[in-house]
Protein backbone atom coordinates (compact mmCIF):
# COMPACT_ATOMS: atom_id res chain seq x y z
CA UNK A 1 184.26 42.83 -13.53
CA UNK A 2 183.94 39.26 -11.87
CA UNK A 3 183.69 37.86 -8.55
CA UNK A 4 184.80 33.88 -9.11
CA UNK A 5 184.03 32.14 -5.64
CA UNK A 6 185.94 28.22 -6.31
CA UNK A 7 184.53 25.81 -4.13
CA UNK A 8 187.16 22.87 -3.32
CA UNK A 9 185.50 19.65 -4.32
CA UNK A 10 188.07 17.19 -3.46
CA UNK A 11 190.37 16.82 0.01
CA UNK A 12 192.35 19.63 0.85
CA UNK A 13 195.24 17.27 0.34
CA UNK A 14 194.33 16.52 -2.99
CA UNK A 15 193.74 20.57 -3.35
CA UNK A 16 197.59 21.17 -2.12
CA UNK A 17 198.85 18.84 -4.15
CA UNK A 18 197.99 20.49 -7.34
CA UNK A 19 198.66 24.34 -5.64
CA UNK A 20 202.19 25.46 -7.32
CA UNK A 21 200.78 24.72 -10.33
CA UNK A 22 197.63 26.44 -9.05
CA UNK A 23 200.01 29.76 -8.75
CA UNK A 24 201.90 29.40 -11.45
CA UNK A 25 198.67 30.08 -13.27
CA UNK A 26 197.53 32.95 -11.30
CA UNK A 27 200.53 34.37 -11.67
CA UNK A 28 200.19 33.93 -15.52
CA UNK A 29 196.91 35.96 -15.59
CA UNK A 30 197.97 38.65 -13.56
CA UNK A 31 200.87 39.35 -15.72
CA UNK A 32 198.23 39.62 -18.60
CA UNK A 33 195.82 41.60 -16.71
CA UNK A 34 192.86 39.63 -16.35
CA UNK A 35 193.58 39.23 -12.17
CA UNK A 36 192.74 41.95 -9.62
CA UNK A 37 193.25 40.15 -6.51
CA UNK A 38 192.65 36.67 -5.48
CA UNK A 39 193.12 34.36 -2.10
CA UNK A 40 191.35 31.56 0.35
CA UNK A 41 188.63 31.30 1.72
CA UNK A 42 188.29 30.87 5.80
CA UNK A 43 187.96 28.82 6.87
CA UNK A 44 189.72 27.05 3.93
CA UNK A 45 187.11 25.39 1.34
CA UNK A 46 188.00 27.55 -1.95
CA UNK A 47 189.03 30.40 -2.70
CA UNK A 48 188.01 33.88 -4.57
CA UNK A 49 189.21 36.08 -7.47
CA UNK A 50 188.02 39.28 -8.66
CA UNK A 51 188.79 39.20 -12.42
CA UNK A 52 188.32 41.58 -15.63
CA UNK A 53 187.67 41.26 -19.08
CA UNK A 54 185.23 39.32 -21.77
CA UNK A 55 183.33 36.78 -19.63
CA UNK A 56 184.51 34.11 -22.90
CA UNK A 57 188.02 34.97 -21.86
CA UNK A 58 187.53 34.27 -18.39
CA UNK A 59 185.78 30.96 -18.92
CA UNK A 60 188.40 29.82 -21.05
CA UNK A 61 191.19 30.74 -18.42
CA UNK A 62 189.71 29.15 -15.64
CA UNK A 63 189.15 26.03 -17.79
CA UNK A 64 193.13 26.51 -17.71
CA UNK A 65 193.38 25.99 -13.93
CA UNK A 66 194.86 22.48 -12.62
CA UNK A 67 192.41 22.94 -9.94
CA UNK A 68 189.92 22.88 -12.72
CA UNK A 69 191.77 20.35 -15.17
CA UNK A 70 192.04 17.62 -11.86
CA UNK A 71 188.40 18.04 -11.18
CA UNK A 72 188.99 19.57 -7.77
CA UNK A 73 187.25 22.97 -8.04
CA UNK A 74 183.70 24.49 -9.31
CA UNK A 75 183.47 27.85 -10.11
CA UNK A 76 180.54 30.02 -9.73
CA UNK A 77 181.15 33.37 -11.41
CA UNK A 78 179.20 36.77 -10.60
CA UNK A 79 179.36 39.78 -12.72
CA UNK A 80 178.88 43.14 -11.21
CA UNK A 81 179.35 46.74 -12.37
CA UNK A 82 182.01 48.46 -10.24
CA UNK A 83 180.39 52.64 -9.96
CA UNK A 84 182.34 52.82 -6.78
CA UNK A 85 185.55 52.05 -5.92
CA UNK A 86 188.57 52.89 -3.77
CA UNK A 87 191.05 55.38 -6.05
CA UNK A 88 193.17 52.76 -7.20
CA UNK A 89 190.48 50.82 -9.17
CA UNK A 90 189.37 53.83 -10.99
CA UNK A 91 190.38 52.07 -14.23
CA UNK A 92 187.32 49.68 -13.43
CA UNK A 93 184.66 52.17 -12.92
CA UNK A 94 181.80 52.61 -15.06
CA UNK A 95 179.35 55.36 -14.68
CA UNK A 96 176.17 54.42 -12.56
CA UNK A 97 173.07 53.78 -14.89
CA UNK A 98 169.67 55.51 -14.05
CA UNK A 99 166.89 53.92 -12.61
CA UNK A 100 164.80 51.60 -15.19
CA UNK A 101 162.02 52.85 -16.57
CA UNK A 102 158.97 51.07 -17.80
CA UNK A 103 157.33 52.80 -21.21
């Protein structure tokens, strides 16, 4: 699972000129899957989305983005391994590893 924070590098009114397209594309990868949830940041400099999948696929979707495409958004992207999660995230899960050992 990924945590993508965008980071609005242009005017917000450069940012809302490219935002239906913006959704349009969101919408796109939550019909295949790949989207959790996403939304703004407040106060209002970029935005977050907590994806799934390869972390190939991902960077090739984003690449997708208009806000990406127009040069208007960076993305920093974190990986982290759900073990806990609220009931209807269970598909996301993955069992808690030990602690490391040293040999």
């Amino acid at each position: 699972m990924f945590i993508v924070s965008l980071h609005y590098t242009a005017p917000l009114d450069v940012v809302d000129a490219l935002l239906d397209r913006h959704v349009v594309w969101l919408r796109k990868a939550y019909a295949d899957g790949a989207f959790l949830a996403s939304g703004r940041k407040e106060p209002r400099t970029g935005g977050v989305i907590i994806a799934v999948g390869p972390r190939a696929d991902l960077q090739a979707r984003l690449a997708e983005d208009p806000f990406s495409q127009a040069g208007v958004a960076r993305y920093d992207i974190t990986e982290f391994i759900p073990t806990m999660t609220v009931e209807a995230l269970a598909p996301w899960r993955e069992p808690a590893a030990g602690p490391a050992r040293s040999s």
